[in-house]
N, C-alpha and C. Protein backbone atom coordinates (compact mmCIF):
# COMPACT_ATOMS: atom_id res chain seq x y z
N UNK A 1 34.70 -25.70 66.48
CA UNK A 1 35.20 -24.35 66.23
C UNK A 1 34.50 -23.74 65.03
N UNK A 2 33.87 -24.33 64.61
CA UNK A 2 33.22 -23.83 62.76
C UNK A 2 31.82 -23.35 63.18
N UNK A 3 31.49 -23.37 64.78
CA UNK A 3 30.45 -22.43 64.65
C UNK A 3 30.67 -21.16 64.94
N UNK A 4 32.24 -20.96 65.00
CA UNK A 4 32.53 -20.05 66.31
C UNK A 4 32.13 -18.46 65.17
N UNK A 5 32.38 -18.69 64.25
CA UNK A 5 32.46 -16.97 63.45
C UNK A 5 31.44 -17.21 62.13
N UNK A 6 30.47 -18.09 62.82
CA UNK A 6 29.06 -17.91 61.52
C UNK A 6 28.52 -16.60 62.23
N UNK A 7 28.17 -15.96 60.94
CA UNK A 7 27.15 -14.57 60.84
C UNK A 7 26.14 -14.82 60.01
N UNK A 8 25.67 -13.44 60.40
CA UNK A 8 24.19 -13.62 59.69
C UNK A 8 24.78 -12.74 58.26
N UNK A 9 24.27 -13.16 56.94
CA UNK A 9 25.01 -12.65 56.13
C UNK A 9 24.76 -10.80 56.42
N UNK A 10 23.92 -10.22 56.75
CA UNK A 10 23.92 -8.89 57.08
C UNK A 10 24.31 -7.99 58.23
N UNK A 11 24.56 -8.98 59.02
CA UNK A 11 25.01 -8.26 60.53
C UNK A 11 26.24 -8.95 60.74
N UNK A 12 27.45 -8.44 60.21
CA UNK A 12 29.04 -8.76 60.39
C UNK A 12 29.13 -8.33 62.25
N UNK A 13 30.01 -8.96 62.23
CA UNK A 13 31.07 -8.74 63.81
C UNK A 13 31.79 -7.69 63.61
N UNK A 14 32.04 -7.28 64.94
CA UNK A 14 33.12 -6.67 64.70
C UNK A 14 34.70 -7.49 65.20
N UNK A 15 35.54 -6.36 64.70
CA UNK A 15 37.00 -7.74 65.21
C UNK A 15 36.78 -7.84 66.50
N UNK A 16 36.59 -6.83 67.04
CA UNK A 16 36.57 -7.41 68.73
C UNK A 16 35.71 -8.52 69.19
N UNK A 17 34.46 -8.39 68.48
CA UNK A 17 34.01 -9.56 69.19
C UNK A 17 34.11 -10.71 68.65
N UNK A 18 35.22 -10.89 67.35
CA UNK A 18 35.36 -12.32 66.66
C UNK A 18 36.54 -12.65 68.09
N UNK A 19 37.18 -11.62 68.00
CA UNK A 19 38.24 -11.82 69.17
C UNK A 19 38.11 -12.10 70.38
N UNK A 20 36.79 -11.94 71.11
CA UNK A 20 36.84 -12.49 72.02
C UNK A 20 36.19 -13.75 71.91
N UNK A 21 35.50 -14.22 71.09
CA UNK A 21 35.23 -15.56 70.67
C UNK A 21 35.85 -16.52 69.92
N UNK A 22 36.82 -15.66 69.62
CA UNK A 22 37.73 -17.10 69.17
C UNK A 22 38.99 -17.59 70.56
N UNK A 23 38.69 -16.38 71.17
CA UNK A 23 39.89 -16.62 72.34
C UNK A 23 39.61 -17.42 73.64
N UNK A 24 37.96 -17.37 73.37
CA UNK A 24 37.31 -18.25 74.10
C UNK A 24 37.10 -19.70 74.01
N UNK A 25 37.02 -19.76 72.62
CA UNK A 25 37.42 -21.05 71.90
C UNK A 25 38.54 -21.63 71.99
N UNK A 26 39.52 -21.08 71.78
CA UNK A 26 40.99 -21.23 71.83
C UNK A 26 41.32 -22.03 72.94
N UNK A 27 41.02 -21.33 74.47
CA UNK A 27 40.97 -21.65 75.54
C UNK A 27 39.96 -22.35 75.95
N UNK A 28 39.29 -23.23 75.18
CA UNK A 28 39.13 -24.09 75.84
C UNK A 28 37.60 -24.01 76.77
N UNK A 29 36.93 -22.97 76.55
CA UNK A 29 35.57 -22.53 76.97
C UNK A 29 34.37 -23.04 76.46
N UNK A 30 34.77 -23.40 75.09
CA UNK A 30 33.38 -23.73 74.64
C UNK A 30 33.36 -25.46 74.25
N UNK A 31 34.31 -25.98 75.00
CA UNK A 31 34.89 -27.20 74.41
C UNK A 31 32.93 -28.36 75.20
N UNK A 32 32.61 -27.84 75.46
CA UNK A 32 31.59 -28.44 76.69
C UNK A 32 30.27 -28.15 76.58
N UNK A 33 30.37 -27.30 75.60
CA UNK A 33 29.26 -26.40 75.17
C UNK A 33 28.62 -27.84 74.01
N UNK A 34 27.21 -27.66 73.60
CA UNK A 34 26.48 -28.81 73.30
C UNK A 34 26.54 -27.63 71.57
N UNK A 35 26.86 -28.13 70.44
CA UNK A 35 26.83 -26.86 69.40
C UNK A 35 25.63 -26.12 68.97
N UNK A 36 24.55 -26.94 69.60
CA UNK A 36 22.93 -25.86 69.27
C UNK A 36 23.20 -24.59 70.50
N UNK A 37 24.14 -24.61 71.04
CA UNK A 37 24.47 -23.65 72.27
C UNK A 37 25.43 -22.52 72.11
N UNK A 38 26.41 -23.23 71.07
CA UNK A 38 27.61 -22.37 71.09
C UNK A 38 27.14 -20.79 70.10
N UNK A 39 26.38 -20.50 69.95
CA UNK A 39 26.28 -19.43 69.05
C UNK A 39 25.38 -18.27 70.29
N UNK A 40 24.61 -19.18 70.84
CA UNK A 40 24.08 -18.07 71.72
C UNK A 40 25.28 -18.18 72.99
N UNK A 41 25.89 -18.62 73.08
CA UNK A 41 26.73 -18.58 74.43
C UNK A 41 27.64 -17.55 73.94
N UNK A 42 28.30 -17.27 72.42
CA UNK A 42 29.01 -16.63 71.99
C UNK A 42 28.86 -15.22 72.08
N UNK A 43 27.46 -15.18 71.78
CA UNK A 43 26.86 -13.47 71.83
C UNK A 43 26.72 -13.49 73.34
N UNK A 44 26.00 -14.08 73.85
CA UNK A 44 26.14 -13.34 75.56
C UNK A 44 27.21 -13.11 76.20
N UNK A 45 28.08 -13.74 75.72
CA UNK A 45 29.63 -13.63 75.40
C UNK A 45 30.34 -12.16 75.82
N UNK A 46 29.93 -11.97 74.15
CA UNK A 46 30.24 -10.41 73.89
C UNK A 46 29.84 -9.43 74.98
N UNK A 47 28.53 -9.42 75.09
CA UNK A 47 27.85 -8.90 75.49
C UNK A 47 28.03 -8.69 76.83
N UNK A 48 28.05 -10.11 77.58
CA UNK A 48 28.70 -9.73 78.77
C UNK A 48 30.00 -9.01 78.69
N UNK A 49 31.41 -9.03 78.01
CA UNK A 49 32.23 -8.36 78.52
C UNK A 49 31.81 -6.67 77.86
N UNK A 50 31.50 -6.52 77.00
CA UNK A 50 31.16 -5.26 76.78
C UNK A 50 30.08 -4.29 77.78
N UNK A 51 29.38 -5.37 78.72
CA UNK A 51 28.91 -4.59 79.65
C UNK A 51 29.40 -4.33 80.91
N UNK A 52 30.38 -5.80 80.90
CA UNK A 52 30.49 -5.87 82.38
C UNK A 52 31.90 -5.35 82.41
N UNK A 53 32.61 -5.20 81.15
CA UNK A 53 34.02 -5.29 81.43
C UNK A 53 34.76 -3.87 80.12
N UNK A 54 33.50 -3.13 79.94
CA UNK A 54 33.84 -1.53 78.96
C UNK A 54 35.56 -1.56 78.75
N UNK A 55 36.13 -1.12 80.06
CA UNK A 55 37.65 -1.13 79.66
C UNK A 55 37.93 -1.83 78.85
N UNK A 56 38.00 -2.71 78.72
CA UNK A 56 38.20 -4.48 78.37
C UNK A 56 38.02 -4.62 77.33
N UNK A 57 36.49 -4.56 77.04
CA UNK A 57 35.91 -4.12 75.58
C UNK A 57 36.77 -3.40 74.75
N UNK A 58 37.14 -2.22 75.34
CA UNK A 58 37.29 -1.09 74.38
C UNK A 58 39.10 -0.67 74.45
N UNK A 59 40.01 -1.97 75.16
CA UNK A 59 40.98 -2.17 74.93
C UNK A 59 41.34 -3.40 73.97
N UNK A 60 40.59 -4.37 73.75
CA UNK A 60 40.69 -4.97 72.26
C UNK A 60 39.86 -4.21 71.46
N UNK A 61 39.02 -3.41 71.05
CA UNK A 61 38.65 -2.82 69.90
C UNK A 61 39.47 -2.04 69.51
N UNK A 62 40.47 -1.69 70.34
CA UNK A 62 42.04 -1.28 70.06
C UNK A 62 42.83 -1.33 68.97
N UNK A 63 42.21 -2.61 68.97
CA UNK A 63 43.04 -3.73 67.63
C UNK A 63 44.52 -3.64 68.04
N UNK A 64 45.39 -3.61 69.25
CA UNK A 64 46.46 -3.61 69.02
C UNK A 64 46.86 -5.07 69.71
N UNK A 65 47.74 -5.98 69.80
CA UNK A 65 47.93 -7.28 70.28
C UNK A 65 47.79 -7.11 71.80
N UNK A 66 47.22 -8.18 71.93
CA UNK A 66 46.83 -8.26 73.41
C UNK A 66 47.71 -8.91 74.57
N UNK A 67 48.08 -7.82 75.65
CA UNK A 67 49.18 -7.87 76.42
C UNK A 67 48.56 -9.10 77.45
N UNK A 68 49.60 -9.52 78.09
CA UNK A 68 49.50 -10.81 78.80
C UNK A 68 48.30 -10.40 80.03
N UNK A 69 48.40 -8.96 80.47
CA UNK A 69 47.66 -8.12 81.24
C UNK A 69 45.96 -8.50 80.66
N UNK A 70 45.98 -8.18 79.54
CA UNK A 70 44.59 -8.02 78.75
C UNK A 70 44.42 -9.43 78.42
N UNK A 71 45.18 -10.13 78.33
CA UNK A 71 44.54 -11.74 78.19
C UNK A 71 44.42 -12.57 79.77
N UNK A 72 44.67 -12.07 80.41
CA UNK A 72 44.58 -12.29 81.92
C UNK A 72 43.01 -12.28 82.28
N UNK A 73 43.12 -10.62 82.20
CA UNK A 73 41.92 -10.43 82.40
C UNK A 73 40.46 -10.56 81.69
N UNK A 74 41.05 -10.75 80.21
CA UNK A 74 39.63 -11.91 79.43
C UNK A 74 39.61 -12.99 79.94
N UNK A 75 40.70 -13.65 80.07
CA UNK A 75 40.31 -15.28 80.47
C UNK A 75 39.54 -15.41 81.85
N UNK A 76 39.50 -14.22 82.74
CA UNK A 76 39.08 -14.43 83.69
C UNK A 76 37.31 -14.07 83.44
N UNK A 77 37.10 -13.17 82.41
CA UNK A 77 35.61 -12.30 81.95
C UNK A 77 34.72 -13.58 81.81
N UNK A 78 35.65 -14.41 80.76
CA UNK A 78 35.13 -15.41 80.33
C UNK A 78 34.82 -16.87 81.18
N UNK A 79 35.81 -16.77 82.35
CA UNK A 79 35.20 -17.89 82.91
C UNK A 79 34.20 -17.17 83.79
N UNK A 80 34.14 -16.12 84.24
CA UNK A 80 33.11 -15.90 85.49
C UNK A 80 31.60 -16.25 84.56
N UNK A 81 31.51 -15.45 82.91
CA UNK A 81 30.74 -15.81 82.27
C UNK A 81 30.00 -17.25 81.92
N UNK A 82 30.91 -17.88 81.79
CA UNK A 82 30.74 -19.49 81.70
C UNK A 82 30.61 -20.20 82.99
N UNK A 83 30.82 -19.67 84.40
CA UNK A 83 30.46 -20.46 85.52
C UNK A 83 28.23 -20.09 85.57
N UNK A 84 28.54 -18.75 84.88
CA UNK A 84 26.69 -18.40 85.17
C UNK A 84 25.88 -18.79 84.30
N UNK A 85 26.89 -19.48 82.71
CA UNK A 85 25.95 -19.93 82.03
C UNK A 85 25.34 -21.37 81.85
C-alpha cells in the first residue's frame, strides 16, 4: 500500500484520483500487482475511469462520500480495468 500515494514532489494528485487509488487498493486490486507495477497500473487507473467513466470521474471529484451506487460502479471501472491490464 506505500506505493499507492507516492508523487512526484511537483505534480500532486488530485483527491479524486488518490480516491480512486486507494479504493482500489482497499479492495483488493492491486494485491497481485508485482510493486515495480503498481504505480503505473495506478495512473492508467485514473485515467481509464476519467475517460471511460466522466460521470464517475466527476461524481467523486465531488468530494462528497461515496454512495453505495458510486462505489458499485467504481468497483466495477476497476475490475474491467484490471481484467485488460
Amino acid at each position: 500500500m506505500t506505493e499507492i500515494l507516492k508523487q512526484d514532489q511537483f505534480a500532486p494528485m488530485s483527491v479524486a484520483d488518490q480516491v480512486i487509488q486507494i479504493f482500489a487498493a482497499n479492495e483488493g486490486f492491486t494485491d497481485d500487482i508485482d510493486v515495480k507495477d503498481v504505480a503505473r497500473f495506478e495512473s492508467e487507473l485514473v485515467d481509464h475511469v476519467y475517460c471511460v467513466c466522466p460521470a464517475l470521474y466527476e461524481e467523486i471529484m465531488a468530494g462528497k462520500k461515496l454512495s453505495a451506487d458510486t462505489r458499485s460502479e467504481l468497483r466495477e471501472a476497476v475490475r474491467t480495468f484490471r481484467q485488460a491490464f
